[in-house]
Protein backbone atom coordinates (compact mmCIF):
# COMPACT_ATOMS: atom_id res chain seq x y z
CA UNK A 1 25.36 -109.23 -149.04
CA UNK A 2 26.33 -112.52 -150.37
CA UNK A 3 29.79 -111.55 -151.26
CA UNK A 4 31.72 -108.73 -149.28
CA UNK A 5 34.64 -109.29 -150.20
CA UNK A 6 35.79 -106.42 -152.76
CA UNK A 7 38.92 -108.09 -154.50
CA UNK A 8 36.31 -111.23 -155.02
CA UNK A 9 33.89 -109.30 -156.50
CA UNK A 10 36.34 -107.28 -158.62
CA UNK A 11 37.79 -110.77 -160.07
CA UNK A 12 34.74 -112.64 -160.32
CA UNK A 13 33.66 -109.27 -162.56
CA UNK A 14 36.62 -109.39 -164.86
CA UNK A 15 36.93 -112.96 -165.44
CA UNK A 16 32.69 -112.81 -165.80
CA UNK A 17 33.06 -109.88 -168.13
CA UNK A 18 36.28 -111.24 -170.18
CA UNK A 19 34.33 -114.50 -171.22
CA UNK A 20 31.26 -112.86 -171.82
CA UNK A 21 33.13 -110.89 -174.24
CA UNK A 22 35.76 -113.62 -176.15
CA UNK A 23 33.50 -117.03 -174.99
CA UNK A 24 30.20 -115.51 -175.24
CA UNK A 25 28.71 -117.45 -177.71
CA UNK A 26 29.48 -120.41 -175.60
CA UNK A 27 27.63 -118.99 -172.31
CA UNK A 28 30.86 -119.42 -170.36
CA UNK A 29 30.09 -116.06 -168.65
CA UNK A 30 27.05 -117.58 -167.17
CA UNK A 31 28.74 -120.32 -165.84
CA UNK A 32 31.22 -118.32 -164.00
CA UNK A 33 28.19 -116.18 -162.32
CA UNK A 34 26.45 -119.62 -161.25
CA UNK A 35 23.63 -119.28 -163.94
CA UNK A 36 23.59 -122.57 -164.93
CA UNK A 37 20.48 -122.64 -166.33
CA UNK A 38 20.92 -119.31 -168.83
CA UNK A 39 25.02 -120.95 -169.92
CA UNK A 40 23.11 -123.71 -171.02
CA UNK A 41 20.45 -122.23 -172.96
CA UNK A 42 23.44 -120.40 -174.72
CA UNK A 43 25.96 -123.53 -174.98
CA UNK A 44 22.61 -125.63 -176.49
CA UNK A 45 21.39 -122.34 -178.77
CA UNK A 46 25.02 -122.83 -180.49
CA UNK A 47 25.42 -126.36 -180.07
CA UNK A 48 21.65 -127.34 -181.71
CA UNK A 49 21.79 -124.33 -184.34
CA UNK A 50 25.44 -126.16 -185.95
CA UNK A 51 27.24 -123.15 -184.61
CA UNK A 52 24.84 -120.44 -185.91
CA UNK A 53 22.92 -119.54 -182.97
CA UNK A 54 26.64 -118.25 -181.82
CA UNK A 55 25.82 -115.13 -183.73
CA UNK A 56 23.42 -113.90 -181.62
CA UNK A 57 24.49 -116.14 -178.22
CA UNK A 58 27.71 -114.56 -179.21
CA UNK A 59 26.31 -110.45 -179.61
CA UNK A 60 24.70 -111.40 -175.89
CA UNK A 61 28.20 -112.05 -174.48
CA UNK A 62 29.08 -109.72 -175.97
CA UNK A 63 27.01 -106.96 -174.94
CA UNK A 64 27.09 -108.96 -171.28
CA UNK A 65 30.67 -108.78 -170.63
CA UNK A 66 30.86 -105.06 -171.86
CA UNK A 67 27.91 -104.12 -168.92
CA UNK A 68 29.61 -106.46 -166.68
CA UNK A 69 32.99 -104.78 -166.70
CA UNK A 70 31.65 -101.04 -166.99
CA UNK A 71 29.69 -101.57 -163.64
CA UNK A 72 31.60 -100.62 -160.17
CA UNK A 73 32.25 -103.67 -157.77
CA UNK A 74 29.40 -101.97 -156.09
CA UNK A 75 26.56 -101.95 -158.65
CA UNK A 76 28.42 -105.50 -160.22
CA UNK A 77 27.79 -107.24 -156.79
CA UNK A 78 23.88 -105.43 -156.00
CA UNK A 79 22.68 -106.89 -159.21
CA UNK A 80 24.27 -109.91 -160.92
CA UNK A 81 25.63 -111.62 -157.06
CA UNK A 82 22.79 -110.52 -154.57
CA UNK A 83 19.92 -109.83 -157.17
CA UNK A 84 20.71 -112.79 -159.39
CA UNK A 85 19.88 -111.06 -162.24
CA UNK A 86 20.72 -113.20 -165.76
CA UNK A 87 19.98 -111.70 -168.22
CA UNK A 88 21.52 -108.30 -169.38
């Protein structure tokens, strides 16, 4: 395990799952995970689109920080800290 620390994981959840959710469209989500590649395919979608690529970059924070805070610390920290996973 990369992370064993519980209250980290727990934070580094919410705050991963409250952006995804109100600064989705803007990939901030990703950023706060360390996928810097994936928040700037979503901060360039919206950027080069004039703002409406944030509909969908937006739905994918959306849906992103929803998953991220229904998962336990447990299941959060397996696949999106140790697995790396990026997308959904």
């Amino acid at each position: 395990m990369t992370n064993s620390n519980p209250t980290e994981t727990s934070n580094k959840k919410m705050v991963a799952g409250l952006t995804g959710i109100f600064l989705g469209s803007l990939g901030i989500h990703k950023f706060v995970l360390g996928y810097t590649r994936a928040g700037v395919i979503m901060l360039a979608v919206t950027l080069v689109t004039c703002g409406f690529g944030s509909i969908v970059t937006g739905l994918i924070g959306l849906i992103e920080g929803i998953i991220y805070i229904t998962k336990t610390p447990e299941e959060f920290q397996a696949t999106y800290v140790d697995a790396k996973k990026e997308w959904f």
